[in-house]
C-alpha atoms as a PDB file:
ATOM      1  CA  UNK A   1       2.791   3.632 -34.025  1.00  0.00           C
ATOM      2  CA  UNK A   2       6.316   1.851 -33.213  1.00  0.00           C
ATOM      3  CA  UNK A   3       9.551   4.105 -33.156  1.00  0.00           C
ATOM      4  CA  UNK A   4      12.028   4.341 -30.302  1.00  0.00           C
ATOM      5  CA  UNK A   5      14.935   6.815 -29.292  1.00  0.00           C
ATOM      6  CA  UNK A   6      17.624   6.840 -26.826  1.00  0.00           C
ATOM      7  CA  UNK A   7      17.729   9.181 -23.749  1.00  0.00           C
ATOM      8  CA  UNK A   8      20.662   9.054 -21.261  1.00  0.00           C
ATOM      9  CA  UNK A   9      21.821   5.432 -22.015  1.00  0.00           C
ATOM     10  CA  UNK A  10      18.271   4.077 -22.648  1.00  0.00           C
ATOM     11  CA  UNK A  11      16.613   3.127 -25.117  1.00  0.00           C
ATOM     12  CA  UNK A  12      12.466   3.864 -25.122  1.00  0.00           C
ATOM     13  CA  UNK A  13      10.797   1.524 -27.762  1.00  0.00           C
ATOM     14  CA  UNK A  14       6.743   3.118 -28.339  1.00  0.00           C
ATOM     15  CA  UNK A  15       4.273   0.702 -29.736  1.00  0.00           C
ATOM     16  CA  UNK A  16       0.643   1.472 -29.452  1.00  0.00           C
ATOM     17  CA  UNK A  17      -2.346   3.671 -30.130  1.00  0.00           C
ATOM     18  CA  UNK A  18      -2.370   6.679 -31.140  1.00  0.00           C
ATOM     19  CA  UNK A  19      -5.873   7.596 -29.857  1.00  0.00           C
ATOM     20  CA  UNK A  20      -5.997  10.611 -28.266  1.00  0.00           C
ATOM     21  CA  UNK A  21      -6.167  10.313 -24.320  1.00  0.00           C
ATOM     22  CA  UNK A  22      -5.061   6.450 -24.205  1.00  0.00           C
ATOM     23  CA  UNK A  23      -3.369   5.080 -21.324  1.00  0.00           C
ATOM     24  CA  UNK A  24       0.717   4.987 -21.492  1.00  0.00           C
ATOM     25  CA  UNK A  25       2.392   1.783 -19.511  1.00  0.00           C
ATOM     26  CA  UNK A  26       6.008   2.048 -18.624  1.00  0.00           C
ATOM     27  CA  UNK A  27       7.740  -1.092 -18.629  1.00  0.00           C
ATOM     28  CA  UNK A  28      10.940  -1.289 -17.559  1.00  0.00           C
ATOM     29  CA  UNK A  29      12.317  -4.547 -19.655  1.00  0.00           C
ATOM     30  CA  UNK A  30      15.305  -6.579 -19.259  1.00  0.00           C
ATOM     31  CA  UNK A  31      18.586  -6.377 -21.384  1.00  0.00           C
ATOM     32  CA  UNK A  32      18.696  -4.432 -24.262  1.00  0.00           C
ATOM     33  CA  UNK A  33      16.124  -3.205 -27.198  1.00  0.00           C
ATOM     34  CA  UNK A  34      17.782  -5.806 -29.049  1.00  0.00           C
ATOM     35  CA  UNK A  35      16.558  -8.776 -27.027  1.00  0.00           C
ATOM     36  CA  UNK A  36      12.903  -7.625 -27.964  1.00  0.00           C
ATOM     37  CA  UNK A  37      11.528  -8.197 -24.473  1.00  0.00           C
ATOM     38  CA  UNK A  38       8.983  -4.830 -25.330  1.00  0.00           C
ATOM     39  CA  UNK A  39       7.712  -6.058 -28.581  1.00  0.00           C
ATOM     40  CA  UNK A  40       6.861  -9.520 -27.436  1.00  0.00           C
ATOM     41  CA  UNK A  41       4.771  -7.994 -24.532  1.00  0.00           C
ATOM     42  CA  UNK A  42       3.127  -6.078 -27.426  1.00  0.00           C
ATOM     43  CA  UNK A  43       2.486  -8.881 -29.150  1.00  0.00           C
ATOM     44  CA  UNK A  44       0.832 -10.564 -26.047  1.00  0.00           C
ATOM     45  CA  UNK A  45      -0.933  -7.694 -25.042  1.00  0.00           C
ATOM     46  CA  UNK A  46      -2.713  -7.720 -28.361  1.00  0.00           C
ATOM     47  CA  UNK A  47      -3.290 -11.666 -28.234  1.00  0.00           C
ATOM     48  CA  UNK A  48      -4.670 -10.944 -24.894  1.00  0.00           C
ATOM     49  CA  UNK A  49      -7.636  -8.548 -25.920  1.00  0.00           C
ATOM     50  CA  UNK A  50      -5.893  -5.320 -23.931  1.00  0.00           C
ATOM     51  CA  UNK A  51      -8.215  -2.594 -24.271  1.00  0.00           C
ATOM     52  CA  UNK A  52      -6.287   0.528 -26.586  1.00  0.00           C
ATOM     53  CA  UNK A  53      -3.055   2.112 -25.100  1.00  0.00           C
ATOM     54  CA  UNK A  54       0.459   2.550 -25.670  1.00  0.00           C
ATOM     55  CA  UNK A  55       3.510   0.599 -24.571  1.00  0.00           C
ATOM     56  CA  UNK A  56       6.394   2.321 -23.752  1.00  0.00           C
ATOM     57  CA  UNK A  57       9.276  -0.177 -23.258  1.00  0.00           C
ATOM     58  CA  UNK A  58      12.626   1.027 -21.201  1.00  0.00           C
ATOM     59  CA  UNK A  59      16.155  -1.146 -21.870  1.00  0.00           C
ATOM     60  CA  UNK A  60      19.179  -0.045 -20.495  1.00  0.00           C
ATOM     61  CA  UNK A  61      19.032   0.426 -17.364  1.00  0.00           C
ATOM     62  CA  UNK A  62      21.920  -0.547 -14.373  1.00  0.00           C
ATOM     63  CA  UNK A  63      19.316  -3.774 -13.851  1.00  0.00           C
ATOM     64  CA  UNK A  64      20.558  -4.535  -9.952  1.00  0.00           C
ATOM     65  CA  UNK A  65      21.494  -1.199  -9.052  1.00  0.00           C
ATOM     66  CA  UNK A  66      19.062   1.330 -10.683  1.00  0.00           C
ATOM     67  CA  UNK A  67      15.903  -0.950 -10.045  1.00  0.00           C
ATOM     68  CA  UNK A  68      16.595  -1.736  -6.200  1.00  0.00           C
ATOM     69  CA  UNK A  69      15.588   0.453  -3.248  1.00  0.00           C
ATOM     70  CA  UNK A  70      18.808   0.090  -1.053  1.00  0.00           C
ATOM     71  CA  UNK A  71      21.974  -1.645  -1.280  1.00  0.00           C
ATOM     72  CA  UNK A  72      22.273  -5.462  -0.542  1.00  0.00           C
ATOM     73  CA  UNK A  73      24.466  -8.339  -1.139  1.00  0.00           C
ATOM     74  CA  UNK A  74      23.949 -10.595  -4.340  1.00  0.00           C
ATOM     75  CA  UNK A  75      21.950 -13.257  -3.365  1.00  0.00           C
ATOM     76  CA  UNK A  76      23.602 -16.163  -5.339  1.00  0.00           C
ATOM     77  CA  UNK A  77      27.585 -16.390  -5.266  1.00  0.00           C
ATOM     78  CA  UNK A  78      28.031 -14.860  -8.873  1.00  0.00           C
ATOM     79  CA  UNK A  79      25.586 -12.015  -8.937  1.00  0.00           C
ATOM     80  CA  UNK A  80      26.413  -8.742  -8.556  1.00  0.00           C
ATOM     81  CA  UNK A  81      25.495  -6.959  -5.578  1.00  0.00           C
ATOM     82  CA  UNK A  82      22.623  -4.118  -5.439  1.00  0.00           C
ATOM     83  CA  UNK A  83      23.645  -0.888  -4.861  1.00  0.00           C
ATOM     84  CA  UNK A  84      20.064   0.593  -4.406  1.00  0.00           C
ATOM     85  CA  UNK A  85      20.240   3.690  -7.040  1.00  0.00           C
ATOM     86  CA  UNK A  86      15.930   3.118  -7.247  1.00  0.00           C
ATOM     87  CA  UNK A  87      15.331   6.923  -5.969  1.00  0.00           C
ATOM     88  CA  UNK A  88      17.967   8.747  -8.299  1.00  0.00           C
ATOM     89  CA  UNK A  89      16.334   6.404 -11.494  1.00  0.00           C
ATOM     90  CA  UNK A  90      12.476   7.029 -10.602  1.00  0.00           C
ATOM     91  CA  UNK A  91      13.827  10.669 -10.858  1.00  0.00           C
ATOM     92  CA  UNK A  92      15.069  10.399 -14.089  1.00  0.00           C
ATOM     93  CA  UNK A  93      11.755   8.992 -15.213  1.00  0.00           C
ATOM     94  CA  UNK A  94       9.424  11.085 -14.047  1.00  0.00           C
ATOM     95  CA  UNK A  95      11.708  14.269 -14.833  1.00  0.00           C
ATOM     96  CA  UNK A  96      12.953  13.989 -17.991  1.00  0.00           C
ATOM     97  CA  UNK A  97      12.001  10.215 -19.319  1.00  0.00           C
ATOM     98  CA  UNK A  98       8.730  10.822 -19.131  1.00  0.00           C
ATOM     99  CA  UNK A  99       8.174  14.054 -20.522  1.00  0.00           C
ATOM    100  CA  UNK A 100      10.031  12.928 -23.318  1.00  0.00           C
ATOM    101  CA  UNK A 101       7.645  10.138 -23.965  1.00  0.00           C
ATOM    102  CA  UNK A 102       4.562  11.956 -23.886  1.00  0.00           C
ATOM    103  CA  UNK A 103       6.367  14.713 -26.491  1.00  0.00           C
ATOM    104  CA  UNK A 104       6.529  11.928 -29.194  1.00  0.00           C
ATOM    105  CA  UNK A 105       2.519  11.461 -28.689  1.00  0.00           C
ATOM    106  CA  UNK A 106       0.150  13.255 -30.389  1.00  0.00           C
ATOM    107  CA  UNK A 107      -1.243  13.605 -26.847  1.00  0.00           C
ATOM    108  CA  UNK A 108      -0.693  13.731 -23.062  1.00  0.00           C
ATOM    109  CA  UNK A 109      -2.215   9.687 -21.911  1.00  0.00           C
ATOM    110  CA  UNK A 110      -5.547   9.804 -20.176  1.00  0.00           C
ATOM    111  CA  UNK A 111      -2.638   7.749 -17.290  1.00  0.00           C
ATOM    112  CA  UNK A 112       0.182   6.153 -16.522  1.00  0.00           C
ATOM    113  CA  UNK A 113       0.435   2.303 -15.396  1.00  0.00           C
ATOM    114  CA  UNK A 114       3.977   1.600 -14.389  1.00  0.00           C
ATOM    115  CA  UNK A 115       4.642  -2.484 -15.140  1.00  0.00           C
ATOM    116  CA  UNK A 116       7.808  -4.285 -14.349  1.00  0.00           C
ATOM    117  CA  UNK A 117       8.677  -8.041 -13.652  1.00  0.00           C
ATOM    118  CA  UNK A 118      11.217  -9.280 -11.360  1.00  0.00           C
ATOM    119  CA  UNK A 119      12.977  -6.464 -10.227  1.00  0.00           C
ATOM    120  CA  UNK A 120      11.585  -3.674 -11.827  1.00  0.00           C
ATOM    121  CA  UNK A 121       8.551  -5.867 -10.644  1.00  0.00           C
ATOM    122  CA  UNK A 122       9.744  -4.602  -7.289  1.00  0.00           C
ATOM    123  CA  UNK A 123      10.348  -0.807  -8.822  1.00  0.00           C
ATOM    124  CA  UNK A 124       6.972  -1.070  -9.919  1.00  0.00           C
ATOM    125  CA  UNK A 125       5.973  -1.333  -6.210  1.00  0.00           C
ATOM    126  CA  UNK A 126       8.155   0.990  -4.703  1.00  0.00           C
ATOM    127  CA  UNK A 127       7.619   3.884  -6.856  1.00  0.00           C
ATOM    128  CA  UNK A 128       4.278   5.172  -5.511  1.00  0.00           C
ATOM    129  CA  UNK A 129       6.358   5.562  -2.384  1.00  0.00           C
ATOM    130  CA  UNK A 130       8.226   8.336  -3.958  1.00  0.00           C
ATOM    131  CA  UNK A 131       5.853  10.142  -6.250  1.00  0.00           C
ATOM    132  CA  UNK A 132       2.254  10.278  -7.688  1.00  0.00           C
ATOM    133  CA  UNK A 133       2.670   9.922 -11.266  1.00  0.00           C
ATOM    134  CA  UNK A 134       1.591   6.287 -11.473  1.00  0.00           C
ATOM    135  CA  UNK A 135      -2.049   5.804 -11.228  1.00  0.00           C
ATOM    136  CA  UNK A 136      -2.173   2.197 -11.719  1.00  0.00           C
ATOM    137  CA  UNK A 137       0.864  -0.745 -10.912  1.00  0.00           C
ATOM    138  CA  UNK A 138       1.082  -3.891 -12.513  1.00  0.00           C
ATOM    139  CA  UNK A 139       3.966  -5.953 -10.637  1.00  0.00           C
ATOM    140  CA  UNK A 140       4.727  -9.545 -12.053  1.00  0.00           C
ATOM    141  CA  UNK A 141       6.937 -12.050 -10.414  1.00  0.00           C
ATOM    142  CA  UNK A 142       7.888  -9.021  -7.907  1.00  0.00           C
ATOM    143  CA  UNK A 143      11.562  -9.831  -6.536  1.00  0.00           C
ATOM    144  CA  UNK A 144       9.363  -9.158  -3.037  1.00  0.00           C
ATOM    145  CA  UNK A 145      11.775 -11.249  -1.232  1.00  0.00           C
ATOM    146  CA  UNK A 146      14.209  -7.928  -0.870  1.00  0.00           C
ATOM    147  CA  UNK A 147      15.474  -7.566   2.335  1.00  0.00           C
ATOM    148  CA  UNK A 148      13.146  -5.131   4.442  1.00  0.00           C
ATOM    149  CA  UNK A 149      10.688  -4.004   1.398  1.00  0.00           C
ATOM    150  CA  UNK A 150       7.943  -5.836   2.876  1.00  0.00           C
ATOM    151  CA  UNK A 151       7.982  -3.542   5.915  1.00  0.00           C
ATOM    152  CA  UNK A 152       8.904  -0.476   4.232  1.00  0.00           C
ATOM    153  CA  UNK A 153       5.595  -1.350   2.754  1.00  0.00           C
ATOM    154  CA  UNK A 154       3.517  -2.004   5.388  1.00  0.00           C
ATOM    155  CA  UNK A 155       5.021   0.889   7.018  1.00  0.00           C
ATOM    156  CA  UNK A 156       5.127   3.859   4.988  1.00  0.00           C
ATOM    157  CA  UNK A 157       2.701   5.527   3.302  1.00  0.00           C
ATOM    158  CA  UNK A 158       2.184   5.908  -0.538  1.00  0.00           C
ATOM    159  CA  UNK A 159       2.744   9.587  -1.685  1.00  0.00           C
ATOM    160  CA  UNK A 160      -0.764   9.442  -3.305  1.00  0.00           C
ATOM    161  CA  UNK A 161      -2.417   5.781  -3.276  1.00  0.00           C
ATOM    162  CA  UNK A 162      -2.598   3.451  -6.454  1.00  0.00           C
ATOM    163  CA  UNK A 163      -6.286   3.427  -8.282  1.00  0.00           C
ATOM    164  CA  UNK A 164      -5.229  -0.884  -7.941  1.00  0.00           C
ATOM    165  CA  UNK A 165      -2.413  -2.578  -7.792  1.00  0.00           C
ATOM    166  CA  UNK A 166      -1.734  -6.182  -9.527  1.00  0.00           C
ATOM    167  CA  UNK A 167       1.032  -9.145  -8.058  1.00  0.00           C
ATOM    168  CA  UNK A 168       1.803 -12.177 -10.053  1.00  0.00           C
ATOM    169  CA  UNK A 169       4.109 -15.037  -8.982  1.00  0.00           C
ATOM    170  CA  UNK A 170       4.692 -18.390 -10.306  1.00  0.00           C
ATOM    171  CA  UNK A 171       3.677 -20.959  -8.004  1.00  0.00           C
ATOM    172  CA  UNK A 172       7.418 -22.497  -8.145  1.00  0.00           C
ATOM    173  CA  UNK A 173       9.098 -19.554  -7.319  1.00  0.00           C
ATOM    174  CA  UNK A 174       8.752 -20.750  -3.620  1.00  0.00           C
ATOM    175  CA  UNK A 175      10.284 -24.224  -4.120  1.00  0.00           C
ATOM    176  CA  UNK A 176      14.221 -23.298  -3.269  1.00  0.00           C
ATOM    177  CA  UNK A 177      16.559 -24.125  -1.185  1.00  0.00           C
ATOM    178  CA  UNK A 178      17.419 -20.357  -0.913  1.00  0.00           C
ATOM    179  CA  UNK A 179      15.631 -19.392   2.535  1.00  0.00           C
ATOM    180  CA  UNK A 180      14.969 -15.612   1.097  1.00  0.00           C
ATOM    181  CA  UNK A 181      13.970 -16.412  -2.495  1.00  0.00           C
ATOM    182  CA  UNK A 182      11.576 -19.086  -0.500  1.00  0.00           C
ATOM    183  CA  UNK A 183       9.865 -16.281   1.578  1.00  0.00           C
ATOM    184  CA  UNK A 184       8.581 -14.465  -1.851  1.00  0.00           C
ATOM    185  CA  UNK A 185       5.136 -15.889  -2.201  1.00  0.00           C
ATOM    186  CA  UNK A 186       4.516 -15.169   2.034  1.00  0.00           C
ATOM    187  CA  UNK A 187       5.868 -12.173   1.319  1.00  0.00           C
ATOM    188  CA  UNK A 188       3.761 -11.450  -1.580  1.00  0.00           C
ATOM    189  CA  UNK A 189       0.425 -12.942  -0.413  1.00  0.00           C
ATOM    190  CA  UNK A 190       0.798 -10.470   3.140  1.00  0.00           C
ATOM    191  CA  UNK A 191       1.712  -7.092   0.827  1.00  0.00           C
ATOM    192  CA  UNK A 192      -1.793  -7.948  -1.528  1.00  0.00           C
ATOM    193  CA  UNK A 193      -3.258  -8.579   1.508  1.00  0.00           C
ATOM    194  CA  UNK A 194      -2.649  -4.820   3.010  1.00  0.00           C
ATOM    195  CA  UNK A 195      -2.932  -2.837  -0.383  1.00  0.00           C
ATOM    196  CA  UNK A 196      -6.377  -4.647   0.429  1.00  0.00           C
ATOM    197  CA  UNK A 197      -7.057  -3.589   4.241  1.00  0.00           C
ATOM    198  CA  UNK A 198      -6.212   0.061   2.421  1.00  0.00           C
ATOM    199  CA  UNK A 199      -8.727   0.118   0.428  1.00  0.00           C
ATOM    200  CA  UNK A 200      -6.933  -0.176  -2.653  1.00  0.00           C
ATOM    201  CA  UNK A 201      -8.281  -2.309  -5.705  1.00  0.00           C
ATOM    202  CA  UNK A 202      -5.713  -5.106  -5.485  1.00  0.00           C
ATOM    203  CA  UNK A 203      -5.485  -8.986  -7.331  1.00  0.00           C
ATOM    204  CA  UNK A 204      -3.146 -11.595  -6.518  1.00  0.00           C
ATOM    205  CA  UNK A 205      -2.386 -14.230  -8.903  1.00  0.00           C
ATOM    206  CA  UNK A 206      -0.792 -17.448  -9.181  1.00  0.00           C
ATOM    207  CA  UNK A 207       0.414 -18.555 -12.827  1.00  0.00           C
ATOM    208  CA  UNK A 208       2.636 -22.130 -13.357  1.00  0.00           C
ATOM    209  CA  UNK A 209       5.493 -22.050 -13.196  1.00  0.00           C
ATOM    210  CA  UNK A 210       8.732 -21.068 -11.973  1.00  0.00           C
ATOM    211  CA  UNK A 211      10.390 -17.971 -12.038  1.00  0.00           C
ATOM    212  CA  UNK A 212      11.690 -17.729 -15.538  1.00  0.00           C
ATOM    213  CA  UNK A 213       8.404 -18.899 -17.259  1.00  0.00           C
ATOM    214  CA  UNK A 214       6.532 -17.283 -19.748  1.00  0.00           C
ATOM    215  CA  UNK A 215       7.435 -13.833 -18.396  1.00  0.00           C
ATOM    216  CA  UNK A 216       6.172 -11.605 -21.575  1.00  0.00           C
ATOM    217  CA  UNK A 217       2.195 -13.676 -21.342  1.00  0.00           C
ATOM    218  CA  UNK A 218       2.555 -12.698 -17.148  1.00  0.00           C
ATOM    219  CA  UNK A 219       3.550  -9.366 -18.012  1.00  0.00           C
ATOM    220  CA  UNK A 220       0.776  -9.100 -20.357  1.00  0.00           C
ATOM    221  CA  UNK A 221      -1.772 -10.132 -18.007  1.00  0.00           C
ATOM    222  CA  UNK A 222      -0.686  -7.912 -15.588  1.00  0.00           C
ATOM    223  CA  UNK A 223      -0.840  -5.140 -18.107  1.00  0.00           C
ATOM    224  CA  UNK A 224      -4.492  -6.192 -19.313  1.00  0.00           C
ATOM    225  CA  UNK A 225      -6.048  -6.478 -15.436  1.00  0.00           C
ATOM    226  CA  UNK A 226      -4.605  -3.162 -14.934  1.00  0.00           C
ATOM    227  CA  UNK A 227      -6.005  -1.689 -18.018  1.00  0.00           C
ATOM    228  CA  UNK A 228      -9.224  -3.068 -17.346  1.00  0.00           C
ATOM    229  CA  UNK A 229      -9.476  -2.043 -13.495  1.00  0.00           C
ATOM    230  CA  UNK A 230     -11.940   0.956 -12.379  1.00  0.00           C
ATOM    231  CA  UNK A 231      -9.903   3.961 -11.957  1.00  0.00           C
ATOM    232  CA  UNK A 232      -7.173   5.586 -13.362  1.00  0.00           C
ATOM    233  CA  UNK A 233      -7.210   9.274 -12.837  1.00  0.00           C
ATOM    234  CA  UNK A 234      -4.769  11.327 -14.501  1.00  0.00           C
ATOM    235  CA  UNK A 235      -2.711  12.556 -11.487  1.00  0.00           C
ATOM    236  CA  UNK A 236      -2.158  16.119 -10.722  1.00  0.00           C
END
C-alpha cells in the first residue's frame, strides 16, 4: 500500500501493511511530501527488520508554531519565533486527521504510535498530556530543551499513561555554545528517568552524532523499539 491525500493543508503519505489489525505510526515529517522525509523512514524501517505496520507520514504543517506547546522566542537570531498552536493541531489530528487515515485502511490499527523528531519529537511527548489516543511514543532528537516542558512534564499528569515511551539524542547535540540547546541531553536523561520512576516502559538512547545526522535511520529505530515493546492496547 502507498497513496497519500491532502486534508486541511497537509499532505498524509500511507505506506505499509495492509494486514488487518496492524499498528498505524503517525509521523509528523519535516517540509513537504516532496522532500520524501516519509518514504525514506519507510525505507529504513524495512532495512531495520520493523515488525508489520503502516506509516502514516504528515507534511505541512506550521513547523514552529503548530508543533510547540506555548509561545517562545526563536532561539537563533533568524528563526522564527514559536507561537505554541500544539493544542489546536493535536485536535485536528485526533478529530478529523485521524479518522481520515484509518477510513483509507481496510481496517481500524490494532494502535497508534505517535513518532516525531526534533520538534514534533517534542509533540510526540506532549501529546499524551492532552489525550489518550497514542498508546505508544517514539521521540527522536526531542527539541527537550523548550523552555518549561521539562516541568510541565514532571508535573502534570498524562491523560492516560504511554504503554513505553522511546528518547533518542545525538551525543553532539550537547556540544554548543547555546546555553539552552546545551541543557537538552540533562534535560532528556531526567524526563527518561521519571517516565521510569512511573512505571512506564521507557529507553534512552544515545546515537553519533549531532543534531542533523542521520535523522530518517534514528527515526527508524525509534519506530522499530516502539513496535517491538510489550504493550500497545488499542485505547478506548
Amino acid at each position: 500500500m502507498a497513496e497519500s491525500f491532502e486534508l486541511d493543508g497537509k499532505t498524509v503519505e500511507l505506506f505499509g501493511s495492509e494486514l488487518s489489525g496492524a499498528p498505524l505510526v503517525l509521523l509528523n515529517a519535516f517540509g513537504n511530501a516532496s522532500d520524501g522525509e516519509g518514504k525514506r523512514v519507510w525505507h529504513e524501517c524495512s532495512v531495520h527488520g520493523c515488525p508489520r505496520f503502516t506509516l502514516a507520514s504528515v507534511t505541512g504543517m506550521d513547523w514552529n508554531g503548530e508543533l510547540s506547546p506555548w509561545e517562545c522566542p526563536p532561539v537563533r537570531k533568524h528563526d522564527a519565533p514559536f507561537s505554541g498552536r500544539a493544542d489546536s493541531y493535536l485536535a485536528f489530528v485526533t478529530d478529523k486527521l485521524i479518522p481520515s487515515i484509518v477510513q483509507h485502511l481496510s481496517v481500524a490499527p490494532a494502535y497508534l504510535v505517535l513518532s516525531g523528531y526534533s520538534l514534533a519529537g517534542l509533540f510526540a511527548l506532549y501529546a499524551p498530556y492532552r489525550t489518550n489516543v497514542f498508546s505508544k511514543i517514539a521521540s527522536s532528537s526531542p527539541s527537550v530543551w523548550f523552555p518549561g516542558f521539562l516541568d510541565f512534564a514532571t508535573a502534570t499528569a498524562f491523560v492516560q499513561k504511554p504503554d513505553c515511551v522511546y528518547v533518542s539524542l545525538g551525543d553532539g547535540e550537547s556540544k554548543t555554545r547555546n546555553q539552552l540547546l546545551a541543557s537538552v541531553q540533562e534535560r532528556a536523561e531526567r524526563l527518561a528517568l521519571h517516565y521510569k520512576s512511573m512505571g512506564i516502559q521507557t529507553a534512552f538512547e544515545l546515537n553519533r552524532g549531532n543534531h542533523f545526522a542521520d535523522t530518517e535511520i534514528r527515526t527508524a529505530k525509534g519506530i522499530l523499539w516502539a513496535l517491538e515493546a510489550e504493550g500497545g492496547n488499542k485505547k478506548d
